[in-house]
Protein backbone atom coordinates (compact mmCIF):
# COMPACT_ATOMS: atom_id res chain seq x y z
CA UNK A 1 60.55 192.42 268.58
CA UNK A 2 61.85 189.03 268.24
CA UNK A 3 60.95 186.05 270.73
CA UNK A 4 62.87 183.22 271.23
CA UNK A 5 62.13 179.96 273.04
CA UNK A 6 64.16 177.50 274.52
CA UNK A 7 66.93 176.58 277.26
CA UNK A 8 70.53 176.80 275.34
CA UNK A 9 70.62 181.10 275.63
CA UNK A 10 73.69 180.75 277.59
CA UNK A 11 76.47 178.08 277.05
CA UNK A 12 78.46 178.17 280.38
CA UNK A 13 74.95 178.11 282.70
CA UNK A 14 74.13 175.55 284.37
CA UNK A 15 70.39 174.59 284.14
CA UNK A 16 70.52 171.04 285.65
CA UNK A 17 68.60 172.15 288.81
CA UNK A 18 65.71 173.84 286.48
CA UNK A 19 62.40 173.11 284.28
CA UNK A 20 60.32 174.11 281.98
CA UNK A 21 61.44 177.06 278.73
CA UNK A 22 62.98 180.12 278.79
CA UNK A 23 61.56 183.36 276.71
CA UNK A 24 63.45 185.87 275.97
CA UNK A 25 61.69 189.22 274.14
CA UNK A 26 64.13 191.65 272.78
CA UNK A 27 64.35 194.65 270.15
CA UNK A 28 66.13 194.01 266.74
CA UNK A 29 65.90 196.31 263.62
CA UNK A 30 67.16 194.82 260.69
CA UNK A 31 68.48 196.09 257.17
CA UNK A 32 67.94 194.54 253.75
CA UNK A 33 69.50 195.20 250.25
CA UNK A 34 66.96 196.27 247.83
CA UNK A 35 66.23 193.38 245.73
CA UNK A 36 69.36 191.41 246.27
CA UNK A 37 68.42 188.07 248.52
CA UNK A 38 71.37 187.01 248.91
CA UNK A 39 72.67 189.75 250.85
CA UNK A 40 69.35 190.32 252.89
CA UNK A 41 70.05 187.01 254.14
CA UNK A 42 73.66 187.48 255.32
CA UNK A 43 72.87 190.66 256.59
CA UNK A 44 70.04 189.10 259.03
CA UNK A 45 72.06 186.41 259.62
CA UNK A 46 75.06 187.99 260.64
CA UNK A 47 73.15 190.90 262.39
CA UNK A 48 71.40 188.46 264.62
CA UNK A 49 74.33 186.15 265.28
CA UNK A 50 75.40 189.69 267.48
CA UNK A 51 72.60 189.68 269.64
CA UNK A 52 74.20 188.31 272.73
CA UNK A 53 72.68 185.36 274.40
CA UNK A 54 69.83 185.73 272.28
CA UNK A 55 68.54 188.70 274.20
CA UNK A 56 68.35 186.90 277.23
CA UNK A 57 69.05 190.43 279.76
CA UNK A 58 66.38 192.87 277.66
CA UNK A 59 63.42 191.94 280.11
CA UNK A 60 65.85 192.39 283.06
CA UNK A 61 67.32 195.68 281.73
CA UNK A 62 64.14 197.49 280.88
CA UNK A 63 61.10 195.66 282.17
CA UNK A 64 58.02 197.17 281.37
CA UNK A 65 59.16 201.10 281.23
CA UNK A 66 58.34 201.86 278.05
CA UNK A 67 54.94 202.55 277.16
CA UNK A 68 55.51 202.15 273.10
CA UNK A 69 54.43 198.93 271.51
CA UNK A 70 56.67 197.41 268.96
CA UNK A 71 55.05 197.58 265.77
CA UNK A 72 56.35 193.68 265.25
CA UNK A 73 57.02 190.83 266.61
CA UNK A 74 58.01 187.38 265.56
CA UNK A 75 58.33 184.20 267.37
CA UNK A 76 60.01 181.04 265.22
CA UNK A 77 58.86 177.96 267.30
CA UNK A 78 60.97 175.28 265.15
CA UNK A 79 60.39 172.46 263.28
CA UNK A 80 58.10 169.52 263.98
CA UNK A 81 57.76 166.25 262.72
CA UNK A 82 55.10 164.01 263.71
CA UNK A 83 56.30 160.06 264.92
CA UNK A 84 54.77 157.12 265.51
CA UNK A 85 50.87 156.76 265.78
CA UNK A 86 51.71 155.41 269.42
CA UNK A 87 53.34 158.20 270.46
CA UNK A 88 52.01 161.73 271.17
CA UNK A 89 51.70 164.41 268.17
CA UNK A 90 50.66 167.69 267.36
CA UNK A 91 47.49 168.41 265.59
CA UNK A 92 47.23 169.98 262.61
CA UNK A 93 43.97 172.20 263.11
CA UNK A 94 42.89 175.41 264.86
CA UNK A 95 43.03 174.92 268.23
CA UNK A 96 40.65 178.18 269.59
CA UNK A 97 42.15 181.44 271.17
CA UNK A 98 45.43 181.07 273.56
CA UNK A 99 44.15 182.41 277.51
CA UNK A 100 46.20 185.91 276.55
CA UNK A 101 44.21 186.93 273.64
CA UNK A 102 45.11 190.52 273.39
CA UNK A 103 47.73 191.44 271.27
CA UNK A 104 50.03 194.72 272.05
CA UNK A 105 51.98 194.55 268.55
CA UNK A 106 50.54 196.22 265.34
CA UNK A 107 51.83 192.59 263.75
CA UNK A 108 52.25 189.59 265.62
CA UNK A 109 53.44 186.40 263.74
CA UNK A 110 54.04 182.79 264.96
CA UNK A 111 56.00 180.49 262.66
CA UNK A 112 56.88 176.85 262.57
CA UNK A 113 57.62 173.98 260.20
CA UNK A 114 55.22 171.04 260.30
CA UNK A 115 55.90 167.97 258.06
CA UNK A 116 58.09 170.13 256.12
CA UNK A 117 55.36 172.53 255.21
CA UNK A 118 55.76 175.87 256.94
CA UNK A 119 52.70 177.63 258.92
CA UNK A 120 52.08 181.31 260.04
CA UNK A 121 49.79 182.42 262.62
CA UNK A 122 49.43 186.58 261.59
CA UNK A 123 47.59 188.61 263.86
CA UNK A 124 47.43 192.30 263.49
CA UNK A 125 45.12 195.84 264.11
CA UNK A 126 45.21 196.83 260.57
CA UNK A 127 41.81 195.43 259.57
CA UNK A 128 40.93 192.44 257.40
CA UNK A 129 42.30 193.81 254.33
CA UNK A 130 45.32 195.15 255.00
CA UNK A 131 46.26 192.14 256.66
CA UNK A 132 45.53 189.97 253.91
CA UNK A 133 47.58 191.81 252.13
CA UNK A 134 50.45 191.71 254.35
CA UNK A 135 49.89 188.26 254.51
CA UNK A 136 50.27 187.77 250.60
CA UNK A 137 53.41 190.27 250.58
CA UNK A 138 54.55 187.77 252.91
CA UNK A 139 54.46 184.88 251.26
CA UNK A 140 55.95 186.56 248.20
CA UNK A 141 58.97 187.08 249.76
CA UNK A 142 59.23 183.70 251.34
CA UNK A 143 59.04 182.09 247.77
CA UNK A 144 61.68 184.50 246.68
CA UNK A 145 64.07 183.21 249.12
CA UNK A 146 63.16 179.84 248.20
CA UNK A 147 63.79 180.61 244.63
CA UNK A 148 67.27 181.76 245.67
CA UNK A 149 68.29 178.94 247.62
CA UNK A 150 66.93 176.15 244.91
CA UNK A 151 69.32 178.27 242.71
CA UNK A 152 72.52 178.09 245.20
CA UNK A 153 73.96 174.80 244.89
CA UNK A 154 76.43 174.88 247.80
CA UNK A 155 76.77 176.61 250.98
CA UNK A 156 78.56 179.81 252.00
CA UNK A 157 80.42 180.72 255.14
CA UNK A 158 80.00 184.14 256.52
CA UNK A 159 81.79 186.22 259.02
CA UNK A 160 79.80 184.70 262.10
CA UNK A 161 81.01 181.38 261.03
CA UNK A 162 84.85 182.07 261.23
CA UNK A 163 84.65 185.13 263.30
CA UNK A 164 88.17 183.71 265.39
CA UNK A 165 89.81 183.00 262.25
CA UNK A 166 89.15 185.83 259.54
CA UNK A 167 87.73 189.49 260.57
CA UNK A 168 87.60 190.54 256.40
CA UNK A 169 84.80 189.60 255.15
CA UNK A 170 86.65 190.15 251.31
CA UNK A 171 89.10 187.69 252.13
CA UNK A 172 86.77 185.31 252.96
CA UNK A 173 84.74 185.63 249.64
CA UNK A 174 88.02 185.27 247.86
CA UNK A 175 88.60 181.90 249.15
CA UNK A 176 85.56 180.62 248.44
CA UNK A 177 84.58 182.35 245.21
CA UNK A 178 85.94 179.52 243.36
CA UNK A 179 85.16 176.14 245.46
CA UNK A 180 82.56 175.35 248.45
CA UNK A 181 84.63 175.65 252.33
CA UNK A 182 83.34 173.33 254.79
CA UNK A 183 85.17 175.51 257.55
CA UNK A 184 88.00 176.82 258.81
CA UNK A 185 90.11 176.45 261.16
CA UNK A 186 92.83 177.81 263.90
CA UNK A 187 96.52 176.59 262.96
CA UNK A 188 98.10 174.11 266.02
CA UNK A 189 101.21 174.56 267.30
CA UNK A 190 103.15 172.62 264.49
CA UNK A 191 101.38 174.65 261.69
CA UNK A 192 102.26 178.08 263.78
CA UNK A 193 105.97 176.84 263.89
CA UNK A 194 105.94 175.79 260.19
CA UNK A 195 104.77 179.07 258.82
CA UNK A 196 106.89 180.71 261.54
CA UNK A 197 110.17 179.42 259.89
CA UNK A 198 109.03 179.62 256.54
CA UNK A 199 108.57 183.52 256.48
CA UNK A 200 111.60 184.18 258.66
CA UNK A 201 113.86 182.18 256.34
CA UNK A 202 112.59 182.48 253.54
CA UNK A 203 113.94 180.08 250.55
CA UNK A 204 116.50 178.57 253.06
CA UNK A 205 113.65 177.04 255.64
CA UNK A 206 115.64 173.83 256.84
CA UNK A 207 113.86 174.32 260.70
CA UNK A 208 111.57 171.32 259.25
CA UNK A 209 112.01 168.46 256.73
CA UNK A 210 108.42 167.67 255.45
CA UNK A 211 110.18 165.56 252.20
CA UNK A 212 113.52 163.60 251.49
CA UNK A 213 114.86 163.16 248.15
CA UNK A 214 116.41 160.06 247.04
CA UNK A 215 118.31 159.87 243.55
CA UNK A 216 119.01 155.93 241.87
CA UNK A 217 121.69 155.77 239.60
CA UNK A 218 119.74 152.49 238.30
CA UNK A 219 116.88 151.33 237.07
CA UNK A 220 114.23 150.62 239.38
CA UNK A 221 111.79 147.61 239.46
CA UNK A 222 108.54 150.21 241.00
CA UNK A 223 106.60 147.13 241.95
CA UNK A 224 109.29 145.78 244.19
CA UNK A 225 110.00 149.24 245.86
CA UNK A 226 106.22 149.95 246.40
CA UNK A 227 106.29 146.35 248.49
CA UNK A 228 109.24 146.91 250.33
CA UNK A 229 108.10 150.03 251.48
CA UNK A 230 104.54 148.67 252.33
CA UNK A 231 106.65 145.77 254.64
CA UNK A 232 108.29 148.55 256.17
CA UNK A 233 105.07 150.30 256.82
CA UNK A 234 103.93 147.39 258.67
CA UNK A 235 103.62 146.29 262.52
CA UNK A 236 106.35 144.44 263.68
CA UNK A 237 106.91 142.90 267.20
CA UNK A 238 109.96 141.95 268.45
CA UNK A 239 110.38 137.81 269.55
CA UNK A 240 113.53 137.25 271.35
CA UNK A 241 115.01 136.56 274.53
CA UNK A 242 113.35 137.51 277.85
């Protein structure tokens, strides 16, 4: 189970006239390539990127039917970063037992980033050692995907990222393979009308001039051509008459 906090679930509602957070708890079961990070974190990436609204409708759809406990569940809360001593902050100690102590999950985890160190609250029923040791096989794999990423130096787009320009996911590893892509974009009307004419005609495209050619049966002084045209490049207003 996956729990998410906040109030931007869904774009196009308005939420002027209410307070406080939303929490949404919804079902996600994830898949991970055997030993290849990289993939593992596309694949949870792009797998959660489909959970729509971030699972805001789950409570409303199934309430409390189901008797089963989900054996996890995992709550990011975001990253913190104390301010000024003035102003209000959050302290870095143990703060007791929250009023709802009892935990349904076999594994409950709360995350969050603190002064760019990340904490984990683990609470589970599998005894002190076992969880200990969950807690250490944890931590393993966090530094592996820390490993990874001090490794990477650039960023990759993925399918969720340009999912109304390019549905292959091959294609868009092929354009990238060689060079870092900030994004990408839709084509506007004048690039939809340029590639238009250029695939209907071929070799013989004349629907657009995008260059002129000029040939000088003279020599040409370059420094006095590269002024005129910056004069003709410039503002001009028009003093005559009125």
């Amino acid at each position: 189970m996956f729990e998410c906090c906040g109030r931007d679930f869904v774009n196009n509602l308005d939420m002027n006239r209410s307070i406080g957070m939303l929490r949404t708890l919804y079902p996600v079961r994830l898949q991970l390539a055997d030993d290849d990070v990289r993939s593992s974190i596309i694949n949870v990436k792009e797998h959660m990127k489909q959970v729509p609204n971030k699972g805001i409708g789950f409570g409303a759809i199934m309430g409390n039917e189901s008797n089963e406990s989900p054996l996890v569940s995992f709550n990011y809360l975001g990253y913190f970063e104390n301010g000024n001593e003035n102003e209000w902050r959050l302290l870095d100690a143990f703060c007791g037992n929250t009023m709802d102590e009892s935990t349904k999950e076999l594994i409950k985890i709360n995350s969050f980033i603190i002064n760019k160190h990340m904490r984990l609250n683990i609470k589970t029923k599998m005894g002190i050692d076992r969880t200990v040791q969950f807690g250490k096989a944890f931590q393993l794999n966090i530094e592996k995907i820390i490993k990874h990423t001090q490794l990477v130096n650039r960023s990759y787009l993925t399918g969720s990222d340009v999912h109304y320009v390019i549905k292959n996911n091959d294609y868009l590893n092929r354009i990238q393979r060689e060079q870092e892509v900030d994004a990408i974009y839709m084509a506007n009307s004048l690039q939809q009308g340029l590639l238009f004419h250029s695939l209907k005609q071929s070799d013989v495209d004349d629907a657009y001039i995008v260059q002129s050619l000029f040939q000088y049966g003279t020599n040409i002084n370059k420094n006095l051509l590269k002024m005129a045209w910056e004069h003709a490049q410039q503002s001009k207003r028009w003093i005559g008459d009125s």
